[in-house]
PDBML (XML) file of the C-alpha atoms, coordinates in Angstrom:
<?xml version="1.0" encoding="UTF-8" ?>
<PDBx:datablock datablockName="MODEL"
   xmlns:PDBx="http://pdbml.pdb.org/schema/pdbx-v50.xsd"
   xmlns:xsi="http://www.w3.org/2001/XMLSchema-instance"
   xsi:schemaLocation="http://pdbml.pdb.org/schema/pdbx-v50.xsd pdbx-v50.xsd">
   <PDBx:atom_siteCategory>
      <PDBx:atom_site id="1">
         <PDBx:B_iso_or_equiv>0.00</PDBx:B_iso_or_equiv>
         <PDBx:Cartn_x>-34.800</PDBx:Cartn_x>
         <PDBx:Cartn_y>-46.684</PDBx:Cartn_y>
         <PDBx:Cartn_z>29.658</PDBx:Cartn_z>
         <PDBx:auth_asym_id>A</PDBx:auth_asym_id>
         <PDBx:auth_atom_id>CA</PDBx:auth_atom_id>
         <PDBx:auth_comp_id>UNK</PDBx:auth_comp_id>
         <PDBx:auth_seq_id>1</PDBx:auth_seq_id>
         <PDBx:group_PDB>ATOM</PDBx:group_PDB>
         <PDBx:label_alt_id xsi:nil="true" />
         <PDBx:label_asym_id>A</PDBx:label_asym_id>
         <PDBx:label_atom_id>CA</PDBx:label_atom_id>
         <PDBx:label_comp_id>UNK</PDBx:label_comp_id>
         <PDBx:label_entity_id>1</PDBx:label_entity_id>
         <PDBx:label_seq_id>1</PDBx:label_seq_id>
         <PDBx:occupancy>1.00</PDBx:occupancy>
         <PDBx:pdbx_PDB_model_num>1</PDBx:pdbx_PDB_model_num>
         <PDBx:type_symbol>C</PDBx:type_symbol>
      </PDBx:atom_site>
      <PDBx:atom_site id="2">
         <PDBx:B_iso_or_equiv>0.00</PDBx:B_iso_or_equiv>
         <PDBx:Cartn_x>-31.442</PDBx:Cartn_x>
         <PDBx:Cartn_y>-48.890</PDBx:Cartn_y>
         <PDBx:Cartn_z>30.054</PDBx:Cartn_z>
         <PDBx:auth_asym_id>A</PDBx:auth_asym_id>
         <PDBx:auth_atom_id>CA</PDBx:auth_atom_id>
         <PDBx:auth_comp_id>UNK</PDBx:auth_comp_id>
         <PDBx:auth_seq_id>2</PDBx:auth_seq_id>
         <PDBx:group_PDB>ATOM</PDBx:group_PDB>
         <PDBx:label_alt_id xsi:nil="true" />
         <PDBx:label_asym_id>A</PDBx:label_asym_id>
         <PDBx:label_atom_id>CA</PDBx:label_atom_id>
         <PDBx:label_comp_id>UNK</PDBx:label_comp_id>
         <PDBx:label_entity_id>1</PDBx:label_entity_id>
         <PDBx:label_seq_id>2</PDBx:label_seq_id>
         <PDBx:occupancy>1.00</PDBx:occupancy>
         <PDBx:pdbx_PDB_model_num>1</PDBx:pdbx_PDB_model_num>
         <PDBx:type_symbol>C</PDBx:type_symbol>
      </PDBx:atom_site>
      <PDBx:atom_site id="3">
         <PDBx:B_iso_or_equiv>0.00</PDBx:B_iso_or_equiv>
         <PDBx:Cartn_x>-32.095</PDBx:Cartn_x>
         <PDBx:Cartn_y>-49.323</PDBx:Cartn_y>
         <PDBx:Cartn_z>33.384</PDBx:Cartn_z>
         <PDBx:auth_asym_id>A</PDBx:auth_asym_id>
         <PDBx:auth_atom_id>CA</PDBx:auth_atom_id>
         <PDBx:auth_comp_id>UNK</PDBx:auth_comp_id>
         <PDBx:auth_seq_id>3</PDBx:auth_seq_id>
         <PDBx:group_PDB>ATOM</PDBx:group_PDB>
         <PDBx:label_alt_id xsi:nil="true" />
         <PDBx:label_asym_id>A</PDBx:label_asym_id>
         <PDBx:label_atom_id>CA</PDBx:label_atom_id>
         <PDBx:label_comp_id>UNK</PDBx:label_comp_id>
         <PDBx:label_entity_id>1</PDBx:label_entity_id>
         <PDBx:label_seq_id>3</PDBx:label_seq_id>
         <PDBx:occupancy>1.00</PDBx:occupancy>
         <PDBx:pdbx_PDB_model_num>1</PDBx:pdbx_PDB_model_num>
         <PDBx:type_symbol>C</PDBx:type_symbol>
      </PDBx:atom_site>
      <PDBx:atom_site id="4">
         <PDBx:B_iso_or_equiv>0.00</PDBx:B_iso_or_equiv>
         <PDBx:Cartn_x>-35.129</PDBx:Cartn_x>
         <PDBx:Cartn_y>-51.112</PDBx:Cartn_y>
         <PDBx:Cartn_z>32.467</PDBx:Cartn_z>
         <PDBx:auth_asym_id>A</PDBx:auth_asym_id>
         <PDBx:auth_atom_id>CA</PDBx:auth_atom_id>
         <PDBx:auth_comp_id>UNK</PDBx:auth_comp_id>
         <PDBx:auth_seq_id>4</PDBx:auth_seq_id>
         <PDBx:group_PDB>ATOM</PDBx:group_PDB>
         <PDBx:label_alt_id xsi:nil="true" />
         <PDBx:label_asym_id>A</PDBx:label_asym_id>
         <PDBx:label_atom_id>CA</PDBx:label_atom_id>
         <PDBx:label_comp_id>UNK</PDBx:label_comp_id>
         <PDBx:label_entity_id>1</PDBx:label_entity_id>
         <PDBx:label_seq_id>4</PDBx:label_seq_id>
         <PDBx:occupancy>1.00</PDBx:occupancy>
         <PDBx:pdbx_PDB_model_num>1</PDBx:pdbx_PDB_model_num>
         <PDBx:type_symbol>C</PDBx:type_symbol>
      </PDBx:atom_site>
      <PDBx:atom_site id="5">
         <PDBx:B_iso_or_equiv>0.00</PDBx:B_iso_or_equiv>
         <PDBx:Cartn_x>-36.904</PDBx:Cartn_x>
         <PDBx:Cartn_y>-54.301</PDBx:Cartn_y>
         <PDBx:Cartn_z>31.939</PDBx:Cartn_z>
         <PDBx:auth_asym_id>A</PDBx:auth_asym_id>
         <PDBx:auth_atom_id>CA</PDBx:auth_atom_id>
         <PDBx:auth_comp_id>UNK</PDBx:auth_comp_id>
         <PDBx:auth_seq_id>5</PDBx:auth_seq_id>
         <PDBx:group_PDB>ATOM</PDBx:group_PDB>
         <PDBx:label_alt_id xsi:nil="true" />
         <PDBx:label_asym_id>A</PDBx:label_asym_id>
         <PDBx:label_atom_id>CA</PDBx:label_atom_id>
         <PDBx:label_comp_id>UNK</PDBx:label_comp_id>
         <PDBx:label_entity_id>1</PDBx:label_entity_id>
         <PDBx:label_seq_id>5</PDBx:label_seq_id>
         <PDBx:occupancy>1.00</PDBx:occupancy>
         <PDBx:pdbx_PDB_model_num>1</PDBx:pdbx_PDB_model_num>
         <PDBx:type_symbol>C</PDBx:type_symbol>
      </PDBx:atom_site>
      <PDBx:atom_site id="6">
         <PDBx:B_iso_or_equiv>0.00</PDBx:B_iso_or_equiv>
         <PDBx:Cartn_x>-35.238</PDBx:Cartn_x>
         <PDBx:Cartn_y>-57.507</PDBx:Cartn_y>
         <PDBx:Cartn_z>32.597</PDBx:Cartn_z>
         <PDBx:auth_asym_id>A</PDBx:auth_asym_id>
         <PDBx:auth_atom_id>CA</PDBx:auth_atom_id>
         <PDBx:auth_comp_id>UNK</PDBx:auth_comp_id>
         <PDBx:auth_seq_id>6</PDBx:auth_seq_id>
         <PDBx:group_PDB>ATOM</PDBx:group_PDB>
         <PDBx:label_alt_id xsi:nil="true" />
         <PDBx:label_asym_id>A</PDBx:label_asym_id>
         <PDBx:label_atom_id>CA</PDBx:label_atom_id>
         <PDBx:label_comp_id>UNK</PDBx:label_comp_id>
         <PDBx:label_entity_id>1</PDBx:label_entity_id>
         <PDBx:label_seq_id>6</PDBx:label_seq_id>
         <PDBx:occupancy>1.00</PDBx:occupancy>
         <PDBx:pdbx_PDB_model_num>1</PDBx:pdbx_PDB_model_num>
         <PDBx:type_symbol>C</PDBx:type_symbol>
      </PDBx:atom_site>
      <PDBx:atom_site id="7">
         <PDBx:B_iso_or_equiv>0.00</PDBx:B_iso_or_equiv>
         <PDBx:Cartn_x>-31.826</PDBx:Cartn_x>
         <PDBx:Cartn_y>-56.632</PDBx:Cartn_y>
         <PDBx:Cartn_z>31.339</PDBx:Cartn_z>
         <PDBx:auth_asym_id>A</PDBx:auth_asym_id>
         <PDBx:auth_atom_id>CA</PDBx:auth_atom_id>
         <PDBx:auth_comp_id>UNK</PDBx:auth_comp_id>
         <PDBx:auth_seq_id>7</PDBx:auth_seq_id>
         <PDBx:group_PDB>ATOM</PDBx:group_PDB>
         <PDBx:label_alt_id xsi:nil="true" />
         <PDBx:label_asym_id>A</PDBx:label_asym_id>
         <PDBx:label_atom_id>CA</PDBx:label_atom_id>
         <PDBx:label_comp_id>UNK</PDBx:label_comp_id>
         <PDBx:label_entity_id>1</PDBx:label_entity_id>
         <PDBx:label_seq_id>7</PDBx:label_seq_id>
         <PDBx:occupancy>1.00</PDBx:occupancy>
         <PDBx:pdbx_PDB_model_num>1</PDBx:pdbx_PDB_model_num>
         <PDBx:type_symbol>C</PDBx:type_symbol>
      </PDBx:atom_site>
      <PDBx:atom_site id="8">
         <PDBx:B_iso_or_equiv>0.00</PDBx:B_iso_or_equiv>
         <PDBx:Cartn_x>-29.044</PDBx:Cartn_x>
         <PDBx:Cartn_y>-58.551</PDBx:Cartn_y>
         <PDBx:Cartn_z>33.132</PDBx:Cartn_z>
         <PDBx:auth_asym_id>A</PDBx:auth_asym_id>
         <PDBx:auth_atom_id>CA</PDBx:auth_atom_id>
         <PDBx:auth_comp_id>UNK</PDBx:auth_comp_id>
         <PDBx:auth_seq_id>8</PDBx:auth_seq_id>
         <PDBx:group_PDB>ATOM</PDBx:group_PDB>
         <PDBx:label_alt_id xsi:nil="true" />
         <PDBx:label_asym_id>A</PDBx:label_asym_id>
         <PDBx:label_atom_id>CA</PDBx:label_atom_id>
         <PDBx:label_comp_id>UNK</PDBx:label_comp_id>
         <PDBx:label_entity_id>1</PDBx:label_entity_id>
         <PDBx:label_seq_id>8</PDBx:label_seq_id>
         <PDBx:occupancy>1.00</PDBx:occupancy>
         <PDBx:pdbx_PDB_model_num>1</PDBx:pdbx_PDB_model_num>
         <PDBx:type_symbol>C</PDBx:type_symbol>
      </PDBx:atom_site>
      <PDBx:atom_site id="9">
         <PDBx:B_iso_or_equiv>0.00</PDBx:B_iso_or_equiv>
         <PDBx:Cartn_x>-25.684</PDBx:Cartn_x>
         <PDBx:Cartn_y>-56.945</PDBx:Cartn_y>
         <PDBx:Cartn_z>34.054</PDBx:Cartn_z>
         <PDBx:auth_asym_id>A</PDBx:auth_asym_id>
         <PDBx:auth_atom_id>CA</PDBx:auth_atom_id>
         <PDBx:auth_comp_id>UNK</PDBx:auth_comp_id>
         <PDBx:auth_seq_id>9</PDBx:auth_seq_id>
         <PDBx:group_PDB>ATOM</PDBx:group_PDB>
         <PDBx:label_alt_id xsi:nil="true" />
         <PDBx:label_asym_id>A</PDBx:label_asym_id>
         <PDBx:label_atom_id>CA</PDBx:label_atom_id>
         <PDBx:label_comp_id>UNK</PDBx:label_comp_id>
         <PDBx:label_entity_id>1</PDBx:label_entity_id>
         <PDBx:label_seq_id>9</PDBx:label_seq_id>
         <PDBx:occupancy>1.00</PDBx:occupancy>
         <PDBx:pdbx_PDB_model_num>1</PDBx:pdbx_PDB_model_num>
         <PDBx:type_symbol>C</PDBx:type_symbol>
      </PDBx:atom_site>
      <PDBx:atom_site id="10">
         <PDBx:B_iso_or_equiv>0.00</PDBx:B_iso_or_equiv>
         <PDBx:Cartn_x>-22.214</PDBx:Cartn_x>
         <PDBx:Cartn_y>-58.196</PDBx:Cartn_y>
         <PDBx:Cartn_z>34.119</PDBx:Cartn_z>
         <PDBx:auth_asym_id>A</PDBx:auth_asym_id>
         <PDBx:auth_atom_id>CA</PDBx:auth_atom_id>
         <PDBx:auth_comp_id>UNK</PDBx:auth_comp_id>
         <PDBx:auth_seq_id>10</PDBx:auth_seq_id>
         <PDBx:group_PDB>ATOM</PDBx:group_PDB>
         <PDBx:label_alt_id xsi:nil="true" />
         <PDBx:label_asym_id>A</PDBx:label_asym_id>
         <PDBx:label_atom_id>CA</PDBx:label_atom_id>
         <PDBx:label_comp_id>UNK</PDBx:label_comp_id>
         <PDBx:label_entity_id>1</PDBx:label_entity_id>
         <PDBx:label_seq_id>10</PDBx:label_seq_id>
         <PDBx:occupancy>1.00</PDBx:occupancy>
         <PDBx:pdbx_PDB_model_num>1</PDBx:pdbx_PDB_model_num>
         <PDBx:type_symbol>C</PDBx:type_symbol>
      </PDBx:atom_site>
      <PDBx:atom_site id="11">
         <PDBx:B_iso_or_equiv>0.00</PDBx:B_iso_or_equiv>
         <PDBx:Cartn_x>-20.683</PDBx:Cartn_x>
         <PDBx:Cartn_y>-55.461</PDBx:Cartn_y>
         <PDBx:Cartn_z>35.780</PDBx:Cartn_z>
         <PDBx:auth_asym_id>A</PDBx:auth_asym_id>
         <PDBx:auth_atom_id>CA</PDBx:auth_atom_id>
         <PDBx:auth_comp_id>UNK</PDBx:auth_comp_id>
         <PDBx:auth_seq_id>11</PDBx:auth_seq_id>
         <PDBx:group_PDB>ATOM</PDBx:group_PDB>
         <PDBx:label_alt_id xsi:nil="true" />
         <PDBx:label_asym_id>A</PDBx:label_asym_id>
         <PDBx:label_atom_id>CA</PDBx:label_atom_id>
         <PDBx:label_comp_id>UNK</PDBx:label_comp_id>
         <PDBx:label_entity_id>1</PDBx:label_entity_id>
         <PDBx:label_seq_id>11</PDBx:label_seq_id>
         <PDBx:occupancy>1.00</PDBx:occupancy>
         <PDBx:pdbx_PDB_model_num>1</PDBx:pdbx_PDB_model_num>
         <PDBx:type_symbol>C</PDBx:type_symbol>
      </PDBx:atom_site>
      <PDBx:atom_site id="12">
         <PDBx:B_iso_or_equiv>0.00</PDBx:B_iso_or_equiv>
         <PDBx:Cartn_x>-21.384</PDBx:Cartn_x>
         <PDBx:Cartn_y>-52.997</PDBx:Cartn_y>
         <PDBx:Cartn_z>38.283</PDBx:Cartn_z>
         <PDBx:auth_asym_id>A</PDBx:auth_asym_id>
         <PDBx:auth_atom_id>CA</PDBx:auth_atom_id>
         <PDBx:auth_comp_id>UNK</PDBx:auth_comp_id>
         <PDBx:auth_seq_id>12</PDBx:auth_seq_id>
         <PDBx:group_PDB>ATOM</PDBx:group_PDB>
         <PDBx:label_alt_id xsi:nil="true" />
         <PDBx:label_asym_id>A</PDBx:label_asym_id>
         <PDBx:label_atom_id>CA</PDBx:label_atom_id>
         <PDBx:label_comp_id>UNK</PDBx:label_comp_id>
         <PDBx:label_entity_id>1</PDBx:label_entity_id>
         <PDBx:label_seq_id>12</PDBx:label_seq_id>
         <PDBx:occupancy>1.00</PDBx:occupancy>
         <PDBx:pdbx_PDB_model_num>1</PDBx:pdbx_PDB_model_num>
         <PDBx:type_symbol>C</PDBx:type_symbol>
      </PDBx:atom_site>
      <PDBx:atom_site id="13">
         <PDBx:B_iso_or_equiv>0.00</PDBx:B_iso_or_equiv>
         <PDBx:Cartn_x>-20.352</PDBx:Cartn_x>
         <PDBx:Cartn_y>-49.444</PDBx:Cartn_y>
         <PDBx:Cartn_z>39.002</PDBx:Cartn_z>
         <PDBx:auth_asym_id>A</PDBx:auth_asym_id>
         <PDBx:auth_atom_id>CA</PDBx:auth_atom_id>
         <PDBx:auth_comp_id>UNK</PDBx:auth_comp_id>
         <PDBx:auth_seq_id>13</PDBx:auth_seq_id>
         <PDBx:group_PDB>ATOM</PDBx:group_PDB>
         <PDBx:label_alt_id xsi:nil="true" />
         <PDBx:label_asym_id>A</PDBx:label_asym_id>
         <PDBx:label_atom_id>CA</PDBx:label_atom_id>
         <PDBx:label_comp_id>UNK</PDBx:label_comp_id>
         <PDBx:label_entity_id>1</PDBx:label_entity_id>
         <PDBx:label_seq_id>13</PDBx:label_seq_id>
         <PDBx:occupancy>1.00</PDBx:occupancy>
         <PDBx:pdbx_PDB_model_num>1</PDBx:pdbx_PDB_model_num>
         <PDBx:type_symbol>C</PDBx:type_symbol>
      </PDBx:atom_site>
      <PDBx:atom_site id="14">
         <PDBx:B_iso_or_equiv>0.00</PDBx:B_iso_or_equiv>
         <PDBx:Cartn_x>-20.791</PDBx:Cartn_x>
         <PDBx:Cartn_y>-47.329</PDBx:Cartn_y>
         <PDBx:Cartn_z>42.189</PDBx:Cartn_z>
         <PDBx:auth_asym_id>A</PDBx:auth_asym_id>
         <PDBx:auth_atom_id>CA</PDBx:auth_atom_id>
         <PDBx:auth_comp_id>UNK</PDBx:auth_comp_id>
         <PDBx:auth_seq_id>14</PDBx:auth_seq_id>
         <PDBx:group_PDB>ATOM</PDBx:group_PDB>
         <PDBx:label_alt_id xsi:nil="true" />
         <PDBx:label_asym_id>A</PDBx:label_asym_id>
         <PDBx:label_atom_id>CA</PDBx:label_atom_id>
         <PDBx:label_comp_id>UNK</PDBx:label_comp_id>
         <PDBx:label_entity_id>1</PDBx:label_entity_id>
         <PDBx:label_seq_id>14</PDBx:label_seq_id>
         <PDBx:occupancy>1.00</PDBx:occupancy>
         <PDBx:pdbx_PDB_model_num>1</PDBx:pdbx_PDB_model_num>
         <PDBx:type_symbol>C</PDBx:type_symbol>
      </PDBx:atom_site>
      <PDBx:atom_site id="15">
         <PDBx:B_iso_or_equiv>0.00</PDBx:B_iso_or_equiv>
         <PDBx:Cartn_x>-20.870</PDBx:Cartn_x>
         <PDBx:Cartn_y>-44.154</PDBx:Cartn_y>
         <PDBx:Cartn_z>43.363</PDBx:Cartn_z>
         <PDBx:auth_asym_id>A</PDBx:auth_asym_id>
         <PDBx:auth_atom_id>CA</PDBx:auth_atom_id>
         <PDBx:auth_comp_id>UNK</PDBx:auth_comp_id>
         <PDBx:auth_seq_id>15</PDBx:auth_seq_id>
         <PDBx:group_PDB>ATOM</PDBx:group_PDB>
         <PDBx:label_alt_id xsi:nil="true" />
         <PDBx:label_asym_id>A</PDBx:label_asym_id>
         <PDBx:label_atom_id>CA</PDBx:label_atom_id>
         <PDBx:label_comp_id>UNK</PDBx:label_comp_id>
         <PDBx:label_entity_id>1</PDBx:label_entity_id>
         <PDBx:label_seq_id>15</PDBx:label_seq_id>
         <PDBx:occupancy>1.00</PDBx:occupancy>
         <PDBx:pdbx_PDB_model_num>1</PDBx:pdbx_PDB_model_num>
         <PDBx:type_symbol>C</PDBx:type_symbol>
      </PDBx:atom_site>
      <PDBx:atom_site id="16">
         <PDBx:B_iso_or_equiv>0.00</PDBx:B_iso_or_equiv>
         <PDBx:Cartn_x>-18.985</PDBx:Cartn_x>
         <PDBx:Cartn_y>-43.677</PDBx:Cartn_y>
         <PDBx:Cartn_z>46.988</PDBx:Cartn_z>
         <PDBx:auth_asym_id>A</PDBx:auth_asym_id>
         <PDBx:auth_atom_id>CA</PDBx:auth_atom_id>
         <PDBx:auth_comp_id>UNK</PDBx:auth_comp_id>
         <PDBx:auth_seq_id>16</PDBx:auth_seq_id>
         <PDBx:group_PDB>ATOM</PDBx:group_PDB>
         <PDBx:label_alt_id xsi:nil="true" />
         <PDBx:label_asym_id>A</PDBx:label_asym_id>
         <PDBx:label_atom_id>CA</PDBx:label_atom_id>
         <PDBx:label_comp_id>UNK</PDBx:label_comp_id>
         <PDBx:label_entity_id>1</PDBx:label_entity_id>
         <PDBx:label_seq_id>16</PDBx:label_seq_id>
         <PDBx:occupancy>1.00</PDBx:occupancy>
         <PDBx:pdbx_PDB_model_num>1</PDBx:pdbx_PDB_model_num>
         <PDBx:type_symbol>C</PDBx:type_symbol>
      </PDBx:atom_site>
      <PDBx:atom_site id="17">
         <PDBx:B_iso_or_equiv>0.00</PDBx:B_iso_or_equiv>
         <PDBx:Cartn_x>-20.519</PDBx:Cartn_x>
         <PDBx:Cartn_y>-41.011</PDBx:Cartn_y>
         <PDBx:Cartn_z>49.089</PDBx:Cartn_z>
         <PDBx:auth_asym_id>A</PDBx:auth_asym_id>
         <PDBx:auth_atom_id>CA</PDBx:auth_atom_id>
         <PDBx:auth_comp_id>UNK</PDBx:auth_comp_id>
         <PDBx:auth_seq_id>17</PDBx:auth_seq_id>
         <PDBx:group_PDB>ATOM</PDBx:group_PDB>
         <PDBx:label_alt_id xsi:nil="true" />
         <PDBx:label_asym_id>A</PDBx:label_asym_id>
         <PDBx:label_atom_id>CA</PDBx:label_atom_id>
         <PDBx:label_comp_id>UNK</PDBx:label_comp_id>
         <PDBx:label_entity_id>1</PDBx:label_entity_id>
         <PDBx:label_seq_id>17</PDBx:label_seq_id>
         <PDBx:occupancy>1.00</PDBx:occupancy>
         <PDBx:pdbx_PDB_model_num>1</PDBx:pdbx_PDB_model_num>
         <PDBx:type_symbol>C</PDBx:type_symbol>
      </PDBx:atom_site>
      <PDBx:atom_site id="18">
         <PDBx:B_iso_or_equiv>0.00</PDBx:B_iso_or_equiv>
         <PDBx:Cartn_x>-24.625</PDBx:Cartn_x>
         <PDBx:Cartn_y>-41.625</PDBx:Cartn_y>
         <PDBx:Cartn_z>49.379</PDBx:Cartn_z>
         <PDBx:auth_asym_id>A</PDBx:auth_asym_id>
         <PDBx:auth_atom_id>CA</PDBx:auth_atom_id>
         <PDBx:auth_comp_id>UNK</PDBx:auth_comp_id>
         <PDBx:auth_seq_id>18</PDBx:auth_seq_id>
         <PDBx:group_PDB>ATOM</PDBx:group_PDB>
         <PDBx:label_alt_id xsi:nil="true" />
         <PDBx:label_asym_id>A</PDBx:label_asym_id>
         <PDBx:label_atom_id>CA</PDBx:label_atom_id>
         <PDBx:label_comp_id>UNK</PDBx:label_comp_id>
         <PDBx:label_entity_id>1</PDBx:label_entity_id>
         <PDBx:label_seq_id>18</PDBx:label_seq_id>
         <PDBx:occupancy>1.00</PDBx:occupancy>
         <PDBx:pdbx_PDB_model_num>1</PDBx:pdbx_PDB_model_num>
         <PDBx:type_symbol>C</PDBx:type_symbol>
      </PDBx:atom_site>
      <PDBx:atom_site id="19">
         <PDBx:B_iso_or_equiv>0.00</PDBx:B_iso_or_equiv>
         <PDBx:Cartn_x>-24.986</PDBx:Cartn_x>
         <PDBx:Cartn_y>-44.930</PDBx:Cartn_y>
         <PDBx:Cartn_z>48.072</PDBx:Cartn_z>
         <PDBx:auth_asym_id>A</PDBx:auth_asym_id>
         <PDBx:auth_atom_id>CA</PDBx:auth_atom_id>
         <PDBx:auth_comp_id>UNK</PDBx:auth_comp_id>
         <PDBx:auth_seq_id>19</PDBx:auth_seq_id>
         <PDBx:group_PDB>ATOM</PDBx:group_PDB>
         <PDBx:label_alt_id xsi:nil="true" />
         <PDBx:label_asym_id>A</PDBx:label_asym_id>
         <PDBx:label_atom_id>CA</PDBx:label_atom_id>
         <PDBx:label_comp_id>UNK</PDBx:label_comp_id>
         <PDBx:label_entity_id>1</PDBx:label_entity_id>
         <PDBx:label_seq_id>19</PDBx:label_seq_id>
         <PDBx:occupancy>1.00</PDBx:occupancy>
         <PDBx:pdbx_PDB_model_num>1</PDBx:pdbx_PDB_model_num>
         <PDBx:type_symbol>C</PDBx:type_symbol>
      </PDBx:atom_site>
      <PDBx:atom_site id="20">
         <PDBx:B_iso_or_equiv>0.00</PDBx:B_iso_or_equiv>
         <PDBx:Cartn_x>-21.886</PDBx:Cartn_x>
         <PDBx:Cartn_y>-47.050</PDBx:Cartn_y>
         <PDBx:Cartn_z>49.521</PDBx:Cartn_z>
         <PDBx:auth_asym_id>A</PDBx:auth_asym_id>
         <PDBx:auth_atom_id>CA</PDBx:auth_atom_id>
         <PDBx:auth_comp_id>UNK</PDBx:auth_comp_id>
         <PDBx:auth_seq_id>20</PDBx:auth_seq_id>
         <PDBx:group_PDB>ATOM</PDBx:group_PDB>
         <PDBx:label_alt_id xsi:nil="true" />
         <PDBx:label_asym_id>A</PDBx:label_asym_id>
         <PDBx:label_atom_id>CA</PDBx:label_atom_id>
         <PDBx:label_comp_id>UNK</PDBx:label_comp_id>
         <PDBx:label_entity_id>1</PDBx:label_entity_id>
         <PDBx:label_seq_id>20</PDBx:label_seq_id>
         <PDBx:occupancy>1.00</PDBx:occupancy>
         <PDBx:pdbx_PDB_model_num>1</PDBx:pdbx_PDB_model_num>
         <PDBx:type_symbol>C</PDBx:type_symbol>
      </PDBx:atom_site>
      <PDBx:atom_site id="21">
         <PDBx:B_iso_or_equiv>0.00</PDBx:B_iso_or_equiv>
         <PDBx:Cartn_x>-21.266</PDBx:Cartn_x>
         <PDBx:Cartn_y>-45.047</PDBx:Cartn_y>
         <PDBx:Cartn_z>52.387</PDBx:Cartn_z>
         <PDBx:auth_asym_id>A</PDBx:auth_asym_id>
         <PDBx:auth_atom_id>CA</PDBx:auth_atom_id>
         <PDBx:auth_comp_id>UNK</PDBx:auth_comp_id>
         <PDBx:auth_seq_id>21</PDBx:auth_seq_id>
         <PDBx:group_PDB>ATOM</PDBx:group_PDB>
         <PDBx:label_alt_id xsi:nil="true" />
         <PDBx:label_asym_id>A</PDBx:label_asym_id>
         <PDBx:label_atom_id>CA</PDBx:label_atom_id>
         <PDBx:label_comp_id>UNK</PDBx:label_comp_id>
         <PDBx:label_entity_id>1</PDBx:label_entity_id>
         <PDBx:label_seq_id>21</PDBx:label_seq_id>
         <PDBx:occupancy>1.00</PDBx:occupancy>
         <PDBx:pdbx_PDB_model_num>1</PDBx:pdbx_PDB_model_num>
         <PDBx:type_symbol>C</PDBx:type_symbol>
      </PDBx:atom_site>
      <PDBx:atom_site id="22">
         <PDBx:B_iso_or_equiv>0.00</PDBx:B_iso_or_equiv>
         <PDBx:Cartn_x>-22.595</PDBx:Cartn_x>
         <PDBx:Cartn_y>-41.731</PDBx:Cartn_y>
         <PDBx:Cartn_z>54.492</PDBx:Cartn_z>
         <PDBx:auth_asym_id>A</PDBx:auth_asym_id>
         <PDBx:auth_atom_id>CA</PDBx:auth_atom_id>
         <PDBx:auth_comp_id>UNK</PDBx:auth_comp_id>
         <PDBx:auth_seq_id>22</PDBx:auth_seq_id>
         <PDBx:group_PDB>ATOM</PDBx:group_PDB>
         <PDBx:label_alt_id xsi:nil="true" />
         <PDBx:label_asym_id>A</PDBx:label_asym_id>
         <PDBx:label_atom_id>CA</PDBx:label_atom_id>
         <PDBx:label_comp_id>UNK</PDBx:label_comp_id>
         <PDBx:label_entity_id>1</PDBx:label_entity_id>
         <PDBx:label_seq_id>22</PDBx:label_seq_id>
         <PDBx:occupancy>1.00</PDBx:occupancy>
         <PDBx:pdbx_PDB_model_num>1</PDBx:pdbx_PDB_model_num>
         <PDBx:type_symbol>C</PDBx:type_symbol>
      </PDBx:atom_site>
      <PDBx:atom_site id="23">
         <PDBx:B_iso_or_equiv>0.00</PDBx:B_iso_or_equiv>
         <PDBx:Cartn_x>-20.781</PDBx:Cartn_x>
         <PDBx:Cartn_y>-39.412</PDBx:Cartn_y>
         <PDBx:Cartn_z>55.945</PDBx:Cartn_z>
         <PDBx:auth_asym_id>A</PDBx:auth_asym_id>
         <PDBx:auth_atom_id>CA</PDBx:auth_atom_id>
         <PDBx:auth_comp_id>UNK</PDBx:auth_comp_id>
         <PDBx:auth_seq_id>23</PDBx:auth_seq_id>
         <PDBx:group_PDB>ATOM</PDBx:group_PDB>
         <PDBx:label_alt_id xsi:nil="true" />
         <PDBx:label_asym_id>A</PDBx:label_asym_id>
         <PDBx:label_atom_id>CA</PDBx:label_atom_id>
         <PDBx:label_comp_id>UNK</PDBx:label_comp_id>
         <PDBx:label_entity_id>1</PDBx:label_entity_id>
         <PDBx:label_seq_id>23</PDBx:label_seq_id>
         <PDBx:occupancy>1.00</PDBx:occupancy>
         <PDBx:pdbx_PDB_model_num>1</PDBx:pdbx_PDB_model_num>
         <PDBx:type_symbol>C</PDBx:type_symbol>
      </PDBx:atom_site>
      <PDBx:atom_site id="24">
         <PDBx:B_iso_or_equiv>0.00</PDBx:B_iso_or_equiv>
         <PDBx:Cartn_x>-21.453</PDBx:Cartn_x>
         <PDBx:Cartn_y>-38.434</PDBx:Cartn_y>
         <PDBx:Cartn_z>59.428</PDBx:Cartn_z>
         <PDBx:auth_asym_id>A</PDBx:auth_asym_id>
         <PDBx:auth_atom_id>CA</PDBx:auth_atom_id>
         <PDBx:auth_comp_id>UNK</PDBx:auth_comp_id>
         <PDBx:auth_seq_id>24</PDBx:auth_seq_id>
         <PDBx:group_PDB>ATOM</PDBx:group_PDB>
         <PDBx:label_alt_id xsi:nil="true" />
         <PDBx:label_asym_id>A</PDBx:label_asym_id>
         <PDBx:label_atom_id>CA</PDBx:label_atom_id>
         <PDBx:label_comp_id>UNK</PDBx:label_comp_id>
         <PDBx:label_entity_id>1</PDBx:label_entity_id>
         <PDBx:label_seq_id>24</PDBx:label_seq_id>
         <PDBx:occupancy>1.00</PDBx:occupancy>
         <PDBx:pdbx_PDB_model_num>1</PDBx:pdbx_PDB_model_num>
         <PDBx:type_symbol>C</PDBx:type_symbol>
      </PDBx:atom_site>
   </PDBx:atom_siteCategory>
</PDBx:datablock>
């Protein structure tokens, strides 16, 4: 549910392995 709707962010946290990068 807080990831819904039109809700605007100010700040936003990643993961690393899977979202920002892949490994080989």
């Amino acid at each position: 549910p807080a990831a819904s709707g039109a809700r605007r962010f100010e700040t936003v946290l990643f993961d690393f392995s899977g979202t920002l990068f892949r490994i080989e």
